[in-house]
PDB file of N, CA and C in Angstrom:
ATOM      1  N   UNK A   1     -25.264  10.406 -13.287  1.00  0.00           N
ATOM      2  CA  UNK A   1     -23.819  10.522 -13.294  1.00  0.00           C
ATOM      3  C   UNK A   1     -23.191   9.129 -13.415  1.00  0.00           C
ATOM      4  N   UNK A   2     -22.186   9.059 -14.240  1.00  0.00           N
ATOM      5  CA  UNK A   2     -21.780   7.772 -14.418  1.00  0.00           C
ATOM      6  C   UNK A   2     -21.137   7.196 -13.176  1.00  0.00           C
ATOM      7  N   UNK A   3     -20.666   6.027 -13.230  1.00  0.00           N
ATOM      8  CA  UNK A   3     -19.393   5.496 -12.155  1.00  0.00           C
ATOM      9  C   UNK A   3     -18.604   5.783 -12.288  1.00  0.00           C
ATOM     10  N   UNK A   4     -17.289   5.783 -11.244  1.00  0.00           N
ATOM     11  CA  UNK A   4     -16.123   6.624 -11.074  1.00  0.00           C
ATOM     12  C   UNK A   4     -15.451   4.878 -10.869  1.00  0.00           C
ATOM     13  N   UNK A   5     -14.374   5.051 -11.756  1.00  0.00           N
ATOM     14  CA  UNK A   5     -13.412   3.567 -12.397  1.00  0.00           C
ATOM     15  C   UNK A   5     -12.486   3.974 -11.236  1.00  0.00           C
ATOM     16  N   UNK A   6     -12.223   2.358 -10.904  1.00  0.00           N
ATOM     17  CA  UNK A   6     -11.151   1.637  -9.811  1.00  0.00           C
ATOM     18  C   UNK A   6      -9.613   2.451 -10.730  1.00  0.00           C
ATOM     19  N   UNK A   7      -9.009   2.552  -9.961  1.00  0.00           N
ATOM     20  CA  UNK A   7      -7.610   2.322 -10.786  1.00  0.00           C
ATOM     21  C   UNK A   7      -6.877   1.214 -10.781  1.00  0.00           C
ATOM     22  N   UNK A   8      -6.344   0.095 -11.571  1.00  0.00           N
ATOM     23  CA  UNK A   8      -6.395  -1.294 -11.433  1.00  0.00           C
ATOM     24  C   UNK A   8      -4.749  -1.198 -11.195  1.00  0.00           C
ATOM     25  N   UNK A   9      -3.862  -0.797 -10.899  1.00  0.00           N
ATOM     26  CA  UNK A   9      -2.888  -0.343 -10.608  1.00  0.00           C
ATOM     27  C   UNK A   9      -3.027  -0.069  -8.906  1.00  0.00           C
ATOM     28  N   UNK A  10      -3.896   0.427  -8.467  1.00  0.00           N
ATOM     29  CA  UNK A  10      -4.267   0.404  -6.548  1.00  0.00           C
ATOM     30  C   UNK A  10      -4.761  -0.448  -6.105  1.00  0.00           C
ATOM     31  N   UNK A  11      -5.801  -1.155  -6.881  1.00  0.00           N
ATOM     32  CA  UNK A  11      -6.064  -2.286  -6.688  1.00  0.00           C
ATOM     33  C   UNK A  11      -4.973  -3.521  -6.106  1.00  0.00           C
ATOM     34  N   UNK A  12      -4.071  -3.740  -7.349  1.00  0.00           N
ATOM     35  CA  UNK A  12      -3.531  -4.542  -6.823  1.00  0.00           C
ATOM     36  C   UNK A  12      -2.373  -4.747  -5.923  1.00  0.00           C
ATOM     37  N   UNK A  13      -2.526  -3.389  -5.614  1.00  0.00           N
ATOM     38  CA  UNK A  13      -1.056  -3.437  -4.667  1.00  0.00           C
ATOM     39  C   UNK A  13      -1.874  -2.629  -3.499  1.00  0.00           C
ATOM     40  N   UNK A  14      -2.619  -2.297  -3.019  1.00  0.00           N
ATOM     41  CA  UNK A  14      -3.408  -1.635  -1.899  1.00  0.00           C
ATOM     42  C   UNK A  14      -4.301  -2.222  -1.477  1.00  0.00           C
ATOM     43  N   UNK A  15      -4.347  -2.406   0.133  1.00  0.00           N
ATOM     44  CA  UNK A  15      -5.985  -3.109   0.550  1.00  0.00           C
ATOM     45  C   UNK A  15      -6.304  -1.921   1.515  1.00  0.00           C
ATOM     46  N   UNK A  16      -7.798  -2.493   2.194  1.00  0.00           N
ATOM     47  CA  UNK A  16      -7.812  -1.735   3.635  1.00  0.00           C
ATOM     48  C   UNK A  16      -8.231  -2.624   4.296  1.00  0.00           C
ATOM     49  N   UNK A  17      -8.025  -2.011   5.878  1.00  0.00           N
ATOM     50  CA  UNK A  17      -8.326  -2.739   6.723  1.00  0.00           C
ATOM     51  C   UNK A  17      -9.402  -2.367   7.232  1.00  0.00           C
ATOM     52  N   UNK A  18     -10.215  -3.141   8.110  1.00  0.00           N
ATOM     53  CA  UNK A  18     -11.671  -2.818   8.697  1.00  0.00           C
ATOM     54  C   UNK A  18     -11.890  -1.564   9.066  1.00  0.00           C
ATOM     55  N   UNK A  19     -10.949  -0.731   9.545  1.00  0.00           N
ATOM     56  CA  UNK A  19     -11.381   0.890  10.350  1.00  0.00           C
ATOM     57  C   UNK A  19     -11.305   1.281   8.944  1.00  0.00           C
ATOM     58  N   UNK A  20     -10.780   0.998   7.961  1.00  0.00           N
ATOM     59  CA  UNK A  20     -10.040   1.982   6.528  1.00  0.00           C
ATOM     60  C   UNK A  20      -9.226   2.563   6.718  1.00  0.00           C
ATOM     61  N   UNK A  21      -8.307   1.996   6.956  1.00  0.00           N
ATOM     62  CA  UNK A  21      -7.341   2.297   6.926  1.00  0.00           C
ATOM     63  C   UNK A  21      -6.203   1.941   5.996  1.00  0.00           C
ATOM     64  N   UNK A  22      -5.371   2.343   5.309  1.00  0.00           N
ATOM     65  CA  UNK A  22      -4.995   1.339   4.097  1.00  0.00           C
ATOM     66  C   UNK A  22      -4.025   0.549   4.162  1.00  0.00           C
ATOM     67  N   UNK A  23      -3.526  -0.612   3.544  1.00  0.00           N
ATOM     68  CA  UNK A  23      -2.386  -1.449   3.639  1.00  0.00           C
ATOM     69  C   UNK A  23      -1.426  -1.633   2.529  1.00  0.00           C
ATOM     70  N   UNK A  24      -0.499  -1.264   2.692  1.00  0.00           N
ATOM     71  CA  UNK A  24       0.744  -1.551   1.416  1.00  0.00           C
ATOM     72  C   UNK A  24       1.951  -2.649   1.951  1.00  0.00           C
ATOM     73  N   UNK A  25       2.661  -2.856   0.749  1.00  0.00           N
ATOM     74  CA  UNK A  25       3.511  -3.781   0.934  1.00  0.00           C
ATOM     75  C   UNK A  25       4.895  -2.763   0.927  1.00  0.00           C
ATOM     76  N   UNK A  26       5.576  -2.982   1.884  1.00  0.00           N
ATOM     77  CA  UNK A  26       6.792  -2.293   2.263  1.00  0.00           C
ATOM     78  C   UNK A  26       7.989  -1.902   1.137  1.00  0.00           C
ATOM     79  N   UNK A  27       8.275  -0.521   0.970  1.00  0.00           N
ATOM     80  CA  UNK A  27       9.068  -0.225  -0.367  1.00  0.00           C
ATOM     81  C   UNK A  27      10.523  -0.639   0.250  1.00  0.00           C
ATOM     82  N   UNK A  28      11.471  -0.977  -1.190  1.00  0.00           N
ATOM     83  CA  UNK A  28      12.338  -1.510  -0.920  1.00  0.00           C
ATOM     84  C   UNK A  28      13.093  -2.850  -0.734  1.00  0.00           C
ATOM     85  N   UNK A  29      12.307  -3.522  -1.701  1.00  0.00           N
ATOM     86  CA  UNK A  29      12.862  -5.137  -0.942  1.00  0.00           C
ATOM     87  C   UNK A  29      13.211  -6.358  -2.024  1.00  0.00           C
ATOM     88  N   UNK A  30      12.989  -5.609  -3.477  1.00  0.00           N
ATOM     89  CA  UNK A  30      12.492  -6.088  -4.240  1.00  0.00           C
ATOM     90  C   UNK A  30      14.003  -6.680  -4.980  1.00  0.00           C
ATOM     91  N   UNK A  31      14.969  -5.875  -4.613  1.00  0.00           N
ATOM     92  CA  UNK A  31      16.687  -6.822  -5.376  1.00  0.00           C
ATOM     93  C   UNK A  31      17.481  -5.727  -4.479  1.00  0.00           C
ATOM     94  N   UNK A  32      18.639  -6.311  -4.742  1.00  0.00           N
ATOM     95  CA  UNK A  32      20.025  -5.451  -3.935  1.00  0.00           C
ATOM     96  C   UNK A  32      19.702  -5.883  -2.428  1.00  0.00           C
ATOM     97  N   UNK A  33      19.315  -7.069  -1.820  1.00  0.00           N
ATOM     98  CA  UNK A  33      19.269  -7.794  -0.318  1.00  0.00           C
ATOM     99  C   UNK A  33      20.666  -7.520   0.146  1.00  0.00           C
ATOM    100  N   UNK A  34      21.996  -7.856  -0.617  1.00  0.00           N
ATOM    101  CA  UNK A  34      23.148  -7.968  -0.213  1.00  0.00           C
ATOM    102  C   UNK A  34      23.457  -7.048   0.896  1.00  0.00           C
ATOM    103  N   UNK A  35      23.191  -5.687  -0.079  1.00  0.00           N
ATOM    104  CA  UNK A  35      23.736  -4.067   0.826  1.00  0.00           C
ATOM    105  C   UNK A  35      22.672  -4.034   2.158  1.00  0.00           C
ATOM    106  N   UNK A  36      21.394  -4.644   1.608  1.00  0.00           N
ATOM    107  CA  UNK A  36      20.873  -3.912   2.982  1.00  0.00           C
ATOM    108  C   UNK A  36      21.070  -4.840   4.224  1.00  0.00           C
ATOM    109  N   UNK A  37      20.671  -3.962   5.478  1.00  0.00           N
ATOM    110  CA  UNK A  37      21.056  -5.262   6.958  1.00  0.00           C
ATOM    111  C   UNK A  37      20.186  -6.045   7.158  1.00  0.00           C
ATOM    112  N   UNK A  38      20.308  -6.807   7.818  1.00  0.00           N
ATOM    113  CA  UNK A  38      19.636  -7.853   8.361  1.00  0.00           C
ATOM    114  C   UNK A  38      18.219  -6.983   8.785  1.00  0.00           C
ATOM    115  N   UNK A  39      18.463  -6.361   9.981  1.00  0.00           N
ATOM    116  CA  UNK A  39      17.477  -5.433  10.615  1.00  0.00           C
ATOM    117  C   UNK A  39      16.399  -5.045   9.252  1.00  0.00           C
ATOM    118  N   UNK A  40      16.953  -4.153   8.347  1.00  0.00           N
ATOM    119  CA  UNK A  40      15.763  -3.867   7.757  1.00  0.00           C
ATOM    120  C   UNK A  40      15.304  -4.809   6.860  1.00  0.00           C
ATOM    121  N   UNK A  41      15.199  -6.396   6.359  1.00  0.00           N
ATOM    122  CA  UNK A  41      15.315  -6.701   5.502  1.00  0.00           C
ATOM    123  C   UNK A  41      13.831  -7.224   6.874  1.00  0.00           C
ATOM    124  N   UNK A  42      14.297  -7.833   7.814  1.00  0.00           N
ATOM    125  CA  UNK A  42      13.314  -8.198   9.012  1.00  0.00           C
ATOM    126  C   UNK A  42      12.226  -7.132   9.019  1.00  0.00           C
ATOM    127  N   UNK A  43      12.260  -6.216   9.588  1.00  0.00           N
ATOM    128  CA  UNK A  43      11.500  -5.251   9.404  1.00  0.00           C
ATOM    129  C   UNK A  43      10.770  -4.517   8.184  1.00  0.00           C
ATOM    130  N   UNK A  44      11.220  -4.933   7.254  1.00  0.00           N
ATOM    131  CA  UNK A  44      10.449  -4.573   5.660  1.00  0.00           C
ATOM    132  C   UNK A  44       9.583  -5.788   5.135  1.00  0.00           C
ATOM    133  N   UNK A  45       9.690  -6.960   5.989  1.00  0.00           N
ATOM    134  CA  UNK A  45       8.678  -8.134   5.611  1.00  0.00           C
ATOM    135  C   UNK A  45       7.221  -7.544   5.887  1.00  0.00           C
ATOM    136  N   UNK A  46       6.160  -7.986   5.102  1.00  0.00           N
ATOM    137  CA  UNK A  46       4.953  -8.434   5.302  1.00  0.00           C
ATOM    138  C   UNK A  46       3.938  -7.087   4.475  1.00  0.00           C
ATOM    139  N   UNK A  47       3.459  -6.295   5.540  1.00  0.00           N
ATOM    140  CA  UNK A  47       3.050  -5.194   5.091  1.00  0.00           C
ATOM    141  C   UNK A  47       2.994  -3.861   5.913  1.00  0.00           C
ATOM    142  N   UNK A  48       2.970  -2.953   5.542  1.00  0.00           N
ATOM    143  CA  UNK A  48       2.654  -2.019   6.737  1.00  0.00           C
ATOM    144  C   UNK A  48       1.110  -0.939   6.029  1.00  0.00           C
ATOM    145  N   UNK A  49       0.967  -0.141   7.298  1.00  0.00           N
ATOM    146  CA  UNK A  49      -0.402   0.913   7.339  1.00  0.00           C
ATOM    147  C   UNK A  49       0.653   2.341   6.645  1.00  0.00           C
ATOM    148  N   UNK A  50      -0.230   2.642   5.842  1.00  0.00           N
ATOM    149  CA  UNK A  50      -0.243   4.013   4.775  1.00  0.00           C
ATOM    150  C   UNK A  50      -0.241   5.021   5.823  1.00  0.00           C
ATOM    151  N   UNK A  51       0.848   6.025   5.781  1.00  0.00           N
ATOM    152  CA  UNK A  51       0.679   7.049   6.424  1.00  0.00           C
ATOM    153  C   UNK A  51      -0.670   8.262   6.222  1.00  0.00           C
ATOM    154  N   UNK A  52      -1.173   8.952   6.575  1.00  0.00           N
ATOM    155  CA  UNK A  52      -2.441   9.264   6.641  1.00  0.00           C
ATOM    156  C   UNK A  52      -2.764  10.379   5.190  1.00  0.00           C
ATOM    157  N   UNK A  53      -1.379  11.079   5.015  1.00  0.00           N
ATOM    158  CA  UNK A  53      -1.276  11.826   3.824  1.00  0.00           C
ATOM    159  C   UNK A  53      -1.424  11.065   2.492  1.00  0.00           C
ATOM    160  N   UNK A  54      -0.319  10.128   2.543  1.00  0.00           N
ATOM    161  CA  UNK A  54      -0.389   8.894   1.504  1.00  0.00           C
ATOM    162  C   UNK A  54      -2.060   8.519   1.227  1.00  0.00           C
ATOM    163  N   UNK A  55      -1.980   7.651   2.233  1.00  0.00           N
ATOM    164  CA  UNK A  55      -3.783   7.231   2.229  1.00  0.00           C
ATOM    165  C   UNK A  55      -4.772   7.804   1.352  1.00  0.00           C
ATOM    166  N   UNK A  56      -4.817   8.858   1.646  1.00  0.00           N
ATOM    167  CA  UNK A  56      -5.601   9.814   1.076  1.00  0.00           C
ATOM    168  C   UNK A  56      -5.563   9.810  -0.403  1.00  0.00           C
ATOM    169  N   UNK A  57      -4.647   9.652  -1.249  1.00  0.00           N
ATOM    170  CA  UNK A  57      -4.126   9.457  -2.159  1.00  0.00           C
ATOM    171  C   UNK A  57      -4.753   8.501  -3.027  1.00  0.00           C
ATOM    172  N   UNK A  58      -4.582   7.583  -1.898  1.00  0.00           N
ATOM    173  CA  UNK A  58      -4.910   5.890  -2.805  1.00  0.00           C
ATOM    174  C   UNK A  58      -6.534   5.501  -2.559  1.00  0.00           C
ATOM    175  N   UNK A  59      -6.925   6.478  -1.652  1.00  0.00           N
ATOM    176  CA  UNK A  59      -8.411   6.833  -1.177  1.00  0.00           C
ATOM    177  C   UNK A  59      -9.053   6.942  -2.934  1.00  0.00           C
ATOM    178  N   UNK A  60      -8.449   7.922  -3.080  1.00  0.00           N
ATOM    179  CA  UNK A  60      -8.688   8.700  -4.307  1.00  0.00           C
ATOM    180  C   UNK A  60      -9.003   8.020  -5.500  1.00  0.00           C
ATOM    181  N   UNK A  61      -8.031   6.821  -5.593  1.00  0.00           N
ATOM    182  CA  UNK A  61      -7.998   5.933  -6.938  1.00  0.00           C
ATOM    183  C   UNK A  61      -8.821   4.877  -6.682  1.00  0.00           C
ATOM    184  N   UNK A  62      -9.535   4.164  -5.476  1.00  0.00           N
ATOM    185  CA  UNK A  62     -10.353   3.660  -5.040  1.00  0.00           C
ATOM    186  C   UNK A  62     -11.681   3.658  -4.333  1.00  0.00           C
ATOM    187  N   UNK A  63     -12.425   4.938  -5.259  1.00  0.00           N
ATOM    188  CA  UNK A  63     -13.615   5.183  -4.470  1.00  0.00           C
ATOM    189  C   UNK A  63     -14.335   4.038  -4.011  1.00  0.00           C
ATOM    190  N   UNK A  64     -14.597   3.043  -4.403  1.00  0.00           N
ATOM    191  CA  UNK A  64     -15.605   1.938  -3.615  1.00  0.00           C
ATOM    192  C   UNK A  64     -14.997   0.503  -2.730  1.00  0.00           C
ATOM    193  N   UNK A  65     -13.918   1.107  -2.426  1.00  0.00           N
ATOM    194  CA  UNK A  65     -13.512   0.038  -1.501  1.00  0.00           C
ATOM    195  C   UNK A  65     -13.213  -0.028  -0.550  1.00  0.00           C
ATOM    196  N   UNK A  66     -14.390   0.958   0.427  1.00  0.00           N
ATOM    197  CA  UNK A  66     -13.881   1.411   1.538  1.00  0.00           C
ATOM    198  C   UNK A  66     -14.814   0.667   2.626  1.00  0.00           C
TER     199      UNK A  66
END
């Protein structure tokens, strides 16, 4: 059976972390700073953990990087 291809599109915007759990970069942040508040602009920095449904998802497009 052949290999099952990365999707290079999850790749570069998805990691995991040691348990596998996955990591994305927070939606929303990318233009229009003006409208949003302070609060979420603080709180949308860095990265956050994939909700468990999501995950699964990006599981999918990344069989070997777990």
């Amino acid at each position: 059976m052949p290999k099952m291809k990365t999707k290079s599109a999850a790749k570069k915007r998805f990691s995991f972390t040691a348990s596998g759990r996955v990591k994305a970069g927070v939606a929303g942040k990318r233009h229009g700073m003006i409208k949003r508040t302070t609060k979420f602009i603080r709180d949308a920095s860095g990265t956050m953990i994939l909700n468990p449904s999501d995950a699964k998802i990006v599981k999918k497009y990344m069989p070997y990087d777990r």
